[in-house]
Structure formats: C-alpha cells, structure tokens
C-alpha atoms as a PDB file:
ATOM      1  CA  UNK A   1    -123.017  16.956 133.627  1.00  0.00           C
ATOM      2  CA  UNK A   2    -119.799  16.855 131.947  1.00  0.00           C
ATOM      3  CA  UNK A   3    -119.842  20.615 131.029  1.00  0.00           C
ATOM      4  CA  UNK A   4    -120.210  21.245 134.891  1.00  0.00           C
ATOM      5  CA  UNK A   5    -117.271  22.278 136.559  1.00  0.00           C
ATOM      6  CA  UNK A   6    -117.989  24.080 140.055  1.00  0.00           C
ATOM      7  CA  UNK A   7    -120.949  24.605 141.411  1.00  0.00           C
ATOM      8  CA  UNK A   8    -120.718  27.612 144.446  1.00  0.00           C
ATOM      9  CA  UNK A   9    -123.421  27.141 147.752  1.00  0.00           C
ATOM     10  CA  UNK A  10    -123.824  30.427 149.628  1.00  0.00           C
ATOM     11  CA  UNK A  11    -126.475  31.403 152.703  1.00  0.00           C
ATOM     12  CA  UNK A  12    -129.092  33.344 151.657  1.00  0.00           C
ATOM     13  CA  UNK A  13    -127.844  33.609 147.968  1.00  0.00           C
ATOM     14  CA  UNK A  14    -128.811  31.653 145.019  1.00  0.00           C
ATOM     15  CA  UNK A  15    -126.739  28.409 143.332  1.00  0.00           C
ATOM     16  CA  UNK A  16    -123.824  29.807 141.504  1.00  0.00           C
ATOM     17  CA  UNK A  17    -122.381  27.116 138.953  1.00  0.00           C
ATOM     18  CA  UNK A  18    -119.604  27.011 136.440  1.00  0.00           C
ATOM     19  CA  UNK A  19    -121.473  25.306 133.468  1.00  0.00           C
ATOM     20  CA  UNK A  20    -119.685  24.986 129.623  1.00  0.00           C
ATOM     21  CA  UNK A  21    -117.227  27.647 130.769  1.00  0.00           C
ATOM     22  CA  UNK A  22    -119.539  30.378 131.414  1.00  0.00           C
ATOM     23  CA  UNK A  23    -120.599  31.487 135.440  1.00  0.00           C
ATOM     24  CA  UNK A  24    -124.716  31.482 136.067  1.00  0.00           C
ATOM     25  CA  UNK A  25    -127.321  31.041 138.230  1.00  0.00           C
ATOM     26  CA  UNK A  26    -128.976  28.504 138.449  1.00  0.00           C
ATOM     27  CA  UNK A  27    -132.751  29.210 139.320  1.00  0.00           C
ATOM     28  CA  UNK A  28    -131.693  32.843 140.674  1.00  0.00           C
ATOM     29  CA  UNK A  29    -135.148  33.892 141.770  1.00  0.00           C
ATOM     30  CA  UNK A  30    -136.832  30.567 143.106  1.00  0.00           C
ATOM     31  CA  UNK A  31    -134.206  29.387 145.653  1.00  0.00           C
ATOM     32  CA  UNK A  32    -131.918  30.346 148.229  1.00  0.00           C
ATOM     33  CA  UNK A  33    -129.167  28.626 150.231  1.00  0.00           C
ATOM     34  CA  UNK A  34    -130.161  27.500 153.248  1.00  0.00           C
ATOM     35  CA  UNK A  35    -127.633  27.567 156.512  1.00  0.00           C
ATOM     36  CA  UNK A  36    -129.509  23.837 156.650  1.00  0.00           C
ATOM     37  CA  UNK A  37    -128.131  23.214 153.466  1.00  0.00           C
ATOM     38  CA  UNK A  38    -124.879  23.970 153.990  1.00  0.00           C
ATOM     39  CA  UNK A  39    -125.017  21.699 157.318  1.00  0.00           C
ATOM     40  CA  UNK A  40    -126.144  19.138 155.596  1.00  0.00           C
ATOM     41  CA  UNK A  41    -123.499  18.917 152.830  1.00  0.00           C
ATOM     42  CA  UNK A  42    -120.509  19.256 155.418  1.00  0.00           C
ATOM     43  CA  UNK A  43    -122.001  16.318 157.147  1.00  0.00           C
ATOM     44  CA  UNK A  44    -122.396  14.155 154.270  1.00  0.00           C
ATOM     45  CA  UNK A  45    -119.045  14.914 153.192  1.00  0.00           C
ATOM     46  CA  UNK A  46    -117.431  14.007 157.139  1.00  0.00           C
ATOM     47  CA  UNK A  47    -119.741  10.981 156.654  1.00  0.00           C
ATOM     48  CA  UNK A  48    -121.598  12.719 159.876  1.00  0.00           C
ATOM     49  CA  UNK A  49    -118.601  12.532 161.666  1.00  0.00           C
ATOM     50  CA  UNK A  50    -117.197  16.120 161.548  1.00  0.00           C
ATOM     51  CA  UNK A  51    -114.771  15.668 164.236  1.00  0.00           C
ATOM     52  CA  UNK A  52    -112.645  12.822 161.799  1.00  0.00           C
ATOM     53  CA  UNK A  53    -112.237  15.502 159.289  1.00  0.00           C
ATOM     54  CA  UNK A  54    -110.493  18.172 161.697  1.00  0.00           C
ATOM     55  CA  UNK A  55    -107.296  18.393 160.221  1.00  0.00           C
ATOM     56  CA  UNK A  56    -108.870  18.642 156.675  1.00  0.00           C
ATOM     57  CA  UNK A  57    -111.555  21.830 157.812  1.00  0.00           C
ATOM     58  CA  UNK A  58    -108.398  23.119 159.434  1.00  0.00           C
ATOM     59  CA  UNK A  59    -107.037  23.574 156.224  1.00  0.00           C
ATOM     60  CA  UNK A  60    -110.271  24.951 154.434  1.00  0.00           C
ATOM     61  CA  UNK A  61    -111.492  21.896 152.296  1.00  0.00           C
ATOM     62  CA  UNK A  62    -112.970  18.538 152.628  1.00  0.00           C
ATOM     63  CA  UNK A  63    -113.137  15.883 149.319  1.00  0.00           C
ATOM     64  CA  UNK A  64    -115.742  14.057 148.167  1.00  0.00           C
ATOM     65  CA  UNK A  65    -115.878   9.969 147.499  1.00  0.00           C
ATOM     66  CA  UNK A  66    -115.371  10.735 143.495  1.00  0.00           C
ATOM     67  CA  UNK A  67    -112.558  13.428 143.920  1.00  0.00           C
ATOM     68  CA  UNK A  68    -114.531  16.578 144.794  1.00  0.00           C
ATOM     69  CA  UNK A  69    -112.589  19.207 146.200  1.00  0.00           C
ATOM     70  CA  UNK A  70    -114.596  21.658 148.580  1.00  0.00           C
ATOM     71  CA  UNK A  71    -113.874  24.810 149.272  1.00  0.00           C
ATOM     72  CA  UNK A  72    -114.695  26.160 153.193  1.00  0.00           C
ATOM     73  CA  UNK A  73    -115.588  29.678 153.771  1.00  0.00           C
ATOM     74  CA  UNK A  74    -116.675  30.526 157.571  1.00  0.00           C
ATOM     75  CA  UNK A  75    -115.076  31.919 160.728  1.00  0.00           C
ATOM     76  CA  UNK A  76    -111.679  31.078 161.873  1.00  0.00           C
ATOM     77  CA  UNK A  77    -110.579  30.062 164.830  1.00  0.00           C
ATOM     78  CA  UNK A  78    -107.427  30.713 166.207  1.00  0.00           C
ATOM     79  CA  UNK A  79    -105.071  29.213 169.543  1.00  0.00           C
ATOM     80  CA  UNK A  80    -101.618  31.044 169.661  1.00  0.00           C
ATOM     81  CA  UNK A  81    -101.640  32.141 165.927  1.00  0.00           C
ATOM     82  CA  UNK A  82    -102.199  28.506 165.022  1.00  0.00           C
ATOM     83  CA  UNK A  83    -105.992  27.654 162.896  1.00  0.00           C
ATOM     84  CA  UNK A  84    -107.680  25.313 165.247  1.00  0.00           C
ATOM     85  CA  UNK A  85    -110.972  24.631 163.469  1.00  0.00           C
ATOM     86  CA  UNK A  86    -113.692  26.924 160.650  1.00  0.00           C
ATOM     87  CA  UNK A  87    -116.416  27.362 162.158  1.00  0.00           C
ATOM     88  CA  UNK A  88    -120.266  28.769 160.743  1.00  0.00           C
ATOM     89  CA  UNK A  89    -119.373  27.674 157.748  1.00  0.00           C
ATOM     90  CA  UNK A  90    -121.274  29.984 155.190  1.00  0.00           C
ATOM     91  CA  UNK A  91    -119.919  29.328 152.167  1.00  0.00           C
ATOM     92  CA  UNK A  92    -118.773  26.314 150.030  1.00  0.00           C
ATOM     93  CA  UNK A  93    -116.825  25.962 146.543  1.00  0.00           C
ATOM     94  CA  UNK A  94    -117.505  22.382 144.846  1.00  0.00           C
ATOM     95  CA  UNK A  95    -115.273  21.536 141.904  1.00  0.00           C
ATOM     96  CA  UNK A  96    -116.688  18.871 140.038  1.00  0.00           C
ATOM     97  CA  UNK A  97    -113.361  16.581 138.641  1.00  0.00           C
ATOM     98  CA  UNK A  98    -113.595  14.291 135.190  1.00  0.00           C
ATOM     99  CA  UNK A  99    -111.233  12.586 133.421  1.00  0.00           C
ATOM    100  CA  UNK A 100    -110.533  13.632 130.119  1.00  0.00           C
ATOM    101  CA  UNK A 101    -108.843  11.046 127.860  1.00  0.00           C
ATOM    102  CA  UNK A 102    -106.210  12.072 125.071  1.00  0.00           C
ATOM    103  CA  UNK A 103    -106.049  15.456 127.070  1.00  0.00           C
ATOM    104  CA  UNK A 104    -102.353  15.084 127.062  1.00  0.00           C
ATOM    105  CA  UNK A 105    -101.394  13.685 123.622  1.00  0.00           C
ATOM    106  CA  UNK A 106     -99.446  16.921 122.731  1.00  0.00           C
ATOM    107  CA  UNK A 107     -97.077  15.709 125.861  1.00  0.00           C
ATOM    108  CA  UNK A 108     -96.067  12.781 124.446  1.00  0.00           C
ATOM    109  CA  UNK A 109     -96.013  13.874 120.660  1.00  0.00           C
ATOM    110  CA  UNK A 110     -93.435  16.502 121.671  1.00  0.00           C
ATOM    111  CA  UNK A 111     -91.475  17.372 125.192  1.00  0.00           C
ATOM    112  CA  UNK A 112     -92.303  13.503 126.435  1.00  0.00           C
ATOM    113  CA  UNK A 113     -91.598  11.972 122.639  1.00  0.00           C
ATOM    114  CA  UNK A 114     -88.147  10.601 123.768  1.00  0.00           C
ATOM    115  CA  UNK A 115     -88.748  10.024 127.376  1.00  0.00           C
ATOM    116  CA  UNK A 116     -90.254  10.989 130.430  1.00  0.00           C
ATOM    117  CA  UNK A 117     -88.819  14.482 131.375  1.00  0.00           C
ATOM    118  CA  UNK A 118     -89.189  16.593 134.453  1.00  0.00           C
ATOM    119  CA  UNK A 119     -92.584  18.778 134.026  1.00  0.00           C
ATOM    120  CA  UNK A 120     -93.890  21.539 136.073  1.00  0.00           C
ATOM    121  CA  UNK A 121     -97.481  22.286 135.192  1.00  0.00           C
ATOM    122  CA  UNK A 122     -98.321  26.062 135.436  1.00  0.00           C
ATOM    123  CA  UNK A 123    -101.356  28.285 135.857  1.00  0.00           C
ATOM    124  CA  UNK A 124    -104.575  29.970 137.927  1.00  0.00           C
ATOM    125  CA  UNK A 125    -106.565  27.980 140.241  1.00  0.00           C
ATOM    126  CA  UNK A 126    -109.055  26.493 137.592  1.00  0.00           C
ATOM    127  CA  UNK A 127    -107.852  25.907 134.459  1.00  0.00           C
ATOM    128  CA  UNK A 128    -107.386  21.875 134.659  1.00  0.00           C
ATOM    129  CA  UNK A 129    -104.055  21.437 136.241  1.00  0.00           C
ATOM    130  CA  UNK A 130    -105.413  18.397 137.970  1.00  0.00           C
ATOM    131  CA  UNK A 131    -107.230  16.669 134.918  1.00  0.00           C
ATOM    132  CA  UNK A 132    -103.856  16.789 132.908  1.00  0.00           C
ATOM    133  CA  UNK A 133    -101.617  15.190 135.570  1.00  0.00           C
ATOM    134  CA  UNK A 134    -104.452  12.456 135.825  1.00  0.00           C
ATOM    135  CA  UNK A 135    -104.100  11.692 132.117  1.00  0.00           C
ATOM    136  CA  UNK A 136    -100.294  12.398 132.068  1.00  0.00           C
ATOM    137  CA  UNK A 137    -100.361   9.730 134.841  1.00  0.00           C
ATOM    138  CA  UNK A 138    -102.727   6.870 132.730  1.00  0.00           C
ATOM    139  CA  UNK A 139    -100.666   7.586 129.631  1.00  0.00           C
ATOM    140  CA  UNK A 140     -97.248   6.675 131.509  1.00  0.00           C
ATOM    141  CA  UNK A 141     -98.548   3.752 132.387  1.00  0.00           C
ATOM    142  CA  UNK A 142    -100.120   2.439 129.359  1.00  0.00           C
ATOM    143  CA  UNK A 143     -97.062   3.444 127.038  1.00  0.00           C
ATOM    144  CA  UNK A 144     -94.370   2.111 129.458  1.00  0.00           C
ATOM    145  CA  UNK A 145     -93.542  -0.238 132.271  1.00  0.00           C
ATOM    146  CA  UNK A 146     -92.531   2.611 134.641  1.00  0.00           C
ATOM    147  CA  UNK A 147     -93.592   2.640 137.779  1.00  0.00           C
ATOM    148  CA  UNK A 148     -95.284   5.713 138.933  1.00  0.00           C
ATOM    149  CA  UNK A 149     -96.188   7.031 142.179  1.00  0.00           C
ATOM    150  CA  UNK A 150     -98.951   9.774 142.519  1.00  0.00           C
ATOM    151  CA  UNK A 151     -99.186  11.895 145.753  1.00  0.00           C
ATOM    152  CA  UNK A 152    -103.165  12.614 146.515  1.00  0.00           C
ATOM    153  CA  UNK A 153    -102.502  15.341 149.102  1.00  0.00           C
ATOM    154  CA  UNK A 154    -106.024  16.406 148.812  1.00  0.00           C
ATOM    155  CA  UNK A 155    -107.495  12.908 147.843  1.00  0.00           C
ATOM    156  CA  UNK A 156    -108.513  14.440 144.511  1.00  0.00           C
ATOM    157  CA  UNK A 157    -106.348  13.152 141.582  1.00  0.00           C
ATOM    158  CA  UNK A 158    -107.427   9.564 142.663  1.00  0.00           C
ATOM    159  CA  UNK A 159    -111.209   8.121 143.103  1.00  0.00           C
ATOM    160  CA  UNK A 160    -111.291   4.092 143.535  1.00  0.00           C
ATOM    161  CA  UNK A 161    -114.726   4.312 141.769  1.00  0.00           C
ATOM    162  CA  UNK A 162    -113.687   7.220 139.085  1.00  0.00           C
ATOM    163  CA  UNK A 163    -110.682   7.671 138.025  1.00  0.00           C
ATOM    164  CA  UNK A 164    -107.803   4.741 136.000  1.00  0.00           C
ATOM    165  CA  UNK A 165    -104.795   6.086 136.627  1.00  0.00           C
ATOM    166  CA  UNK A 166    -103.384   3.005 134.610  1.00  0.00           C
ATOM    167  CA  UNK A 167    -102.369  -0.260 135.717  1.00  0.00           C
ATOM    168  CA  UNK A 168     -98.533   0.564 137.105  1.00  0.00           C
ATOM    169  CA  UNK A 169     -99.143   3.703 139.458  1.00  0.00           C
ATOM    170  CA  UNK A 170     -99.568   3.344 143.691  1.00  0.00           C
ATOM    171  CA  UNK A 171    -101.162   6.428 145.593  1.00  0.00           C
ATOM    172  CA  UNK A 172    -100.420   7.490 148.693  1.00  0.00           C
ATOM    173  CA  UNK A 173    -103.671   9.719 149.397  1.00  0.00           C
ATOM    174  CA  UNK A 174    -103.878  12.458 152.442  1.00  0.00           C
ATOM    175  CA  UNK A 175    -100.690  12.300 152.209  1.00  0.00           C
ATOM    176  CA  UNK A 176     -98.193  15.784 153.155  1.00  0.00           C
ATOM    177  CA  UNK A 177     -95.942  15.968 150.355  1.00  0.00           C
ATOM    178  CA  UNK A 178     -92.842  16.530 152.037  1.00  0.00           C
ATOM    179  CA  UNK A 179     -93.286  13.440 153.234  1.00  0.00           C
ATOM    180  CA  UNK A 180     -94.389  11.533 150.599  1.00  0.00           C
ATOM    181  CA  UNK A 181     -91.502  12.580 148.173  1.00  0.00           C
ATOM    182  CA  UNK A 182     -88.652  11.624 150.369  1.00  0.00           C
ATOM    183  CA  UNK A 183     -90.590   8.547 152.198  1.00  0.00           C
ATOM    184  CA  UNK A 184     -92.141   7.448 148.692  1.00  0.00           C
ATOM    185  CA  UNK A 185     -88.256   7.228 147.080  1.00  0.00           C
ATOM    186  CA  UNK A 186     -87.187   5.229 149.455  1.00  0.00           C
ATOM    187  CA  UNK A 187     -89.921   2.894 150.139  1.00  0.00           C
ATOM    188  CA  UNK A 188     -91.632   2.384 146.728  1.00  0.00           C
ATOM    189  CA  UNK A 189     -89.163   2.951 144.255  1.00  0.00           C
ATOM    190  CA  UNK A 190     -90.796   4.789 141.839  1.00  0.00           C
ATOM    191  CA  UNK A 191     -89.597   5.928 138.808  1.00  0.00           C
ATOM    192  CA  UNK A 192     -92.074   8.951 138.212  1.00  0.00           C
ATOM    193  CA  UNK A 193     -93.584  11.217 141.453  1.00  0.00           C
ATOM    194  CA  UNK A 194     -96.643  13.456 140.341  1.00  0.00           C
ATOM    195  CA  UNK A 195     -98.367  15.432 142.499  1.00  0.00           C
ATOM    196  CA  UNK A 196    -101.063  18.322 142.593  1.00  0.00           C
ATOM    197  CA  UNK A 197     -99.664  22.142 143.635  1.00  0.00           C
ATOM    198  CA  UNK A 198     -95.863  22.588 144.848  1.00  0.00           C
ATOM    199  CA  UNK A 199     -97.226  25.611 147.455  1.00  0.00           C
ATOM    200  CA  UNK A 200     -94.710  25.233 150.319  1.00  0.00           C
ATOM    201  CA  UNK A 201     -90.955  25.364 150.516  1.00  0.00           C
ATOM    202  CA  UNK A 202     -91.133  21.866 152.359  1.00  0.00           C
ATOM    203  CA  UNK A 203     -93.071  20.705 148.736  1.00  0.00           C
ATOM    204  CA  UNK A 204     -90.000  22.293 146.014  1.00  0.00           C
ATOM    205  CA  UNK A 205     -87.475  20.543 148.811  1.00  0.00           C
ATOM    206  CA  UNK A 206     -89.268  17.556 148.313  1.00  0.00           C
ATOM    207  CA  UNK A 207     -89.185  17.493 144.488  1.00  0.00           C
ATOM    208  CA  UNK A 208     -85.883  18.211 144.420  1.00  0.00           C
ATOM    209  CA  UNK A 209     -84.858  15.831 146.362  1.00  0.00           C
ATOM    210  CA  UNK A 210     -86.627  13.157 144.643  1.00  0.00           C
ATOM    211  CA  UNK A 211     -84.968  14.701 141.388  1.00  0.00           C
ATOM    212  CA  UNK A 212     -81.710  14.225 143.005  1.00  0.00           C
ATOM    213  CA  UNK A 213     -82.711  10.603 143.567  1.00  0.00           C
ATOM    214  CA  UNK A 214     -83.115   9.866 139.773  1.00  0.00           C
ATOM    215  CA  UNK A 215     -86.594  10.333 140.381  1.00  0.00           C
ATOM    216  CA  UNK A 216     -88.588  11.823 137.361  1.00  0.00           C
ATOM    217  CA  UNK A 217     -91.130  14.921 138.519  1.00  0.00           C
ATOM    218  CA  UNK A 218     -94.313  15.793 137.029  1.00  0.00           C
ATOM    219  CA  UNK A 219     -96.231  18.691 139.563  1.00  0.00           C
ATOM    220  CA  UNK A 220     -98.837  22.012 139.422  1.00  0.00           C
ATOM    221  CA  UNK A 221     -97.765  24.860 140.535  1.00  0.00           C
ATOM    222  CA  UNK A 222    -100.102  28.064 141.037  1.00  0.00           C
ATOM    223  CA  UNK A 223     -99.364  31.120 138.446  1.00  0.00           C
ATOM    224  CA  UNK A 224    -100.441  32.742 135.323  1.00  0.00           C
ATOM    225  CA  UNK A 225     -96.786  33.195 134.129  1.00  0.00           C
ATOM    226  CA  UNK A 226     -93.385  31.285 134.848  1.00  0.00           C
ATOM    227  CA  UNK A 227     -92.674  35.074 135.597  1.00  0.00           C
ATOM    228  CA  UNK A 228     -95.130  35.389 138.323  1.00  0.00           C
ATOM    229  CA  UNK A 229     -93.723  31.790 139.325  1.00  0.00           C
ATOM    230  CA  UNK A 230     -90.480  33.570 139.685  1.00  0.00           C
ATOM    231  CA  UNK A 231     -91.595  36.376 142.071  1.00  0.00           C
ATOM    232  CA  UNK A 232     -92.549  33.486 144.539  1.00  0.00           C
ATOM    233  CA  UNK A 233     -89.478  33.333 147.406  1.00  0.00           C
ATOM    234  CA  UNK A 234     -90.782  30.013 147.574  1.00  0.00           C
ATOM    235  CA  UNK A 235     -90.298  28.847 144.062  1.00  0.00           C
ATOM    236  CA  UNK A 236     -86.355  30.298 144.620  1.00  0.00           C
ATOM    237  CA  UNK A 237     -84.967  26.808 144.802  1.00  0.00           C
ATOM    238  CA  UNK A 238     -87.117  25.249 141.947  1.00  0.00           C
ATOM    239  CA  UNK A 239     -85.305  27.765 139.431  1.00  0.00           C
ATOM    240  CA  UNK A 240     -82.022  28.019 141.153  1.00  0.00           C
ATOM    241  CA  UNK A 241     -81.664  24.234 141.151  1.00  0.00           C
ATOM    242  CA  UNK A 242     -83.527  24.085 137.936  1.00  0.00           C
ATOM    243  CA  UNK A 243     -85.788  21.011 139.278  1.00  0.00           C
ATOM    244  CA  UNK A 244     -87.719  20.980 136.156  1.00  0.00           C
ATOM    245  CA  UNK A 245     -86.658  20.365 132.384  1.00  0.00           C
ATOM    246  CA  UNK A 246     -89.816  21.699 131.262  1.00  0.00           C
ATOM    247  CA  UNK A 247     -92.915  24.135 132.058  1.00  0.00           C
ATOM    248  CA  UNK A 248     -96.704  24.012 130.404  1.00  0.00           C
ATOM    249  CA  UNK A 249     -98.474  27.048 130.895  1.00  0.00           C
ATOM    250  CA  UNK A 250    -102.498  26.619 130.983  1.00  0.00           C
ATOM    251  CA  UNK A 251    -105.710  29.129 130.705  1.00  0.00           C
ATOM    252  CA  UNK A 252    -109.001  29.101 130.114  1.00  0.00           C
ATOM    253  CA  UNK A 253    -108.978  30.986 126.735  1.00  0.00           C
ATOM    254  CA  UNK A 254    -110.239  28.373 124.333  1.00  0.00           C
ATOM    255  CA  UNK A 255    -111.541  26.503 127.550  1.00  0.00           C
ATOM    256  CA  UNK A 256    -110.114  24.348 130.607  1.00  0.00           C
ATOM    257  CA  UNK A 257    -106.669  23.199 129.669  1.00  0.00           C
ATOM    258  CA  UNK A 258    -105.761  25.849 127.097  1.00  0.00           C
ATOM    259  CA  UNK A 259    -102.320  25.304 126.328  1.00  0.00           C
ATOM    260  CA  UNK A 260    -100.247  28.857 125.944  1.00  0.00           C
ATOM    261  CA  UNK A 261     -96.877  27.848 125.896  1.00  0.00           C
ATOM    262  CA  UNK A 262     -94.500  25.321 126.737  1.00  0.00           C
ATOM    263  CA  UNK A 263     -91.362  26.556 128.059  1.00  0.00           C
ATOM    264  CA  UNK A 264     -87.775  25.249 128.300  1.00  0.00           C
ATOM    265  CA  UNK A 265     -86.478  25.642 131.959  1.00  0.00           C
END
C-alpha cells in the first residue's frame, strides 16, 4: 500500500490507480464502477450525513478520517452564478496521503541550516507538496522549541490517528486561510504558519500579512515553474512584496517529491 498514491472511481469504467508511479488498471476486464458504488463511498465519507458536508461538495472534495482528499466530478448546480451543491456525482479522485520521514533533510542541511526562512513550495497538482510540508512541519518541531501553527484547509495535512506533526504544532483544520493567517497571529502566537496551496488573493494577503507580523511562512503553491507562478495576477503581490525568501520546485521525474531546483526569491 505504500506505493499507492490515487486510486480514480468512474461509472461504468474500470478502477484506475496510481501505483509505484506508473497509471493502471486494476482488474480492467472483470469490474466496473457502479453508480452504487460511488453512492456508497460519498456516504461513508459524509458519515451518511451528506447534508453536513455541503459546504465541502460545494467546493468539489470531501476528506477522509486519515487525510484522504477526494476529488468530486458530477453536475453543478448553480443560484445567481453562485455553486449551490454537485450533484450525480459520477466521478471520484482518491489521493491516498503517507508520511514520509527524512523527506525534507535537504531543507535543513541547506536553505533552513541557519534558521527557519520563508519557503514557498512549488509545483503540479501531484508531486508531494503536501507530504513535504508535513515533514517540514515534524522536523521544526523536533529540532527547535518553535511554535508552529499548521492551517488544514482541506483537513488533509493533519490525521489524529496518522500523521505526528511533532510535539509543538496546533491545527486549525477546515479552516479558510484568510482567516486563519490573520486570526491565528493574533490568537496563537505562532512563530511558523504552514499551510497547503496559496490559490486566492485573500490566501497571498494572508501570508503576507503574517510575514509582516514576524511570522515565518512555509506554503504550496500550484505551478511547474516560478515562471508560470509569475503569470498568475494572483501571485502579483507574493513577488512584488517578495513574501518568500525561498522557492523549491518539485516533479515527478525521479518520483513524488523530485527536487529540481531551489530558487532564491
């Protein structure tokens, strides 16, 4: 199981799974997704209480009890341009989180070596983003007394029952970042905020303002290049302010958390 990554349910097709870095099928011509199926992992997921969920389907993913982010794929519904609901959900996207231990030893043998600096971690949806913040995060802890505070928008950095995070870090889970950078600095005193996936403008406003506060940063962003980063209006702020001391850019090329480059910002 630990080479298992993502496994992919669709209706009337076969299981899809990302296994040891390599897509397949997984018994392609004996068995195909039910719409059954599909009902019945949504309502194990809700707990069979769909309608306490809502606001997570309304953004196209539910999490599972040890971190599992899943993907929705259905019909949209719509009231005045705003998403109300998906609906017939057809399709789902299971990534399958682990922690990896020592994944971020290169950190702190080089840009982290004489302190905690401000990090943005770059690249595709995929490539372990999320496993290296969770390690970044249990590292901070065990090699220091800083306190660290780790926003769990989509309740998948942190599992109770799966993930250590080390011994000095607090979580606020299902938690919107905007809120939980400024609210966070001035309730918990933190001296480190990590968080999954700066996406919004309301997110880079939020990490710099908690930079701003003396606050150290550590965050994912979505890109394949700092280049591509820099197309983003979004991202216009991050590099005009220059939020972040440091970037890591990560592929797939020699597997999940291939480190390209680390780049001085």
């Amino acid at each position: 199981m630990d080479k298992l990554s993502e496994i992919r349910l669709r209706v009337n097709k076969p299981i899809f799974i990302h296994y040891n870095g390599v897509y397949q099928f997984l018994a392609k011509n004996s068995y195909l997704v039910s719409a059954s199926d599909i009902e019945e992992v949504i309502l194990r997921l809700t707990k069979h209480s769909v309608y306490a969920y809502e606001d997570n389907i309304r953004q196209g993913f539910l999490t599972g009890d040890a971190g599992e982010r899943v993907g929705l794929c259905g019909t949209c519904v719509f009231e005045r341009g705003n998403i109300l609901t998906i609906k017939d959900i057809t399709s789902l996207c299971i990534r399958v989180p682990r922690q990896v231990f020592g994944i971020a030893d290169f950190l702190f043998k080089s840009i982290f070596a004489q302190g905690i600096v401000n990090l943005l971690v770059v690249s595709p949806p995929g490539m372990g983003k999320t496993t290296l913040l969770r390690e970044i995060a249990r590292q901070i802890s065990t090699k220091s007394t800083k306190n660290i505070l780790v926003l769990d928008e989509k309740n998948e950095l942190f599992s109770l029952n799966s993930f250590d995070l080390g011994i000095t870090t607090d979580v606020l889970s299902n938690v919107d970042k905007a809120y939980g950078f400024t609210k966070g600095v001035a309730n918990l005193r933190p001296d480190v905020i990590i968080c999954d996936e700066l996406s919004s403008k309301t997110d880079v406003e939020g990490a710099n303002f908690a930079v701003l506060s003396g606050v150290k940063v550590i965050a994912s962003a979505h890109a394949s290049t700092i280049e591509d980063l820099r197309r983003k209006p979004t991202f216009n702020m991050l590099f005009d302010n220059k939020i972040f001391d440091y970037a890591v850019i990560l592929s797939d090329r020699l597997g999940l958390g291939t480190v390209e480059k680390v780049i001085n910002l």
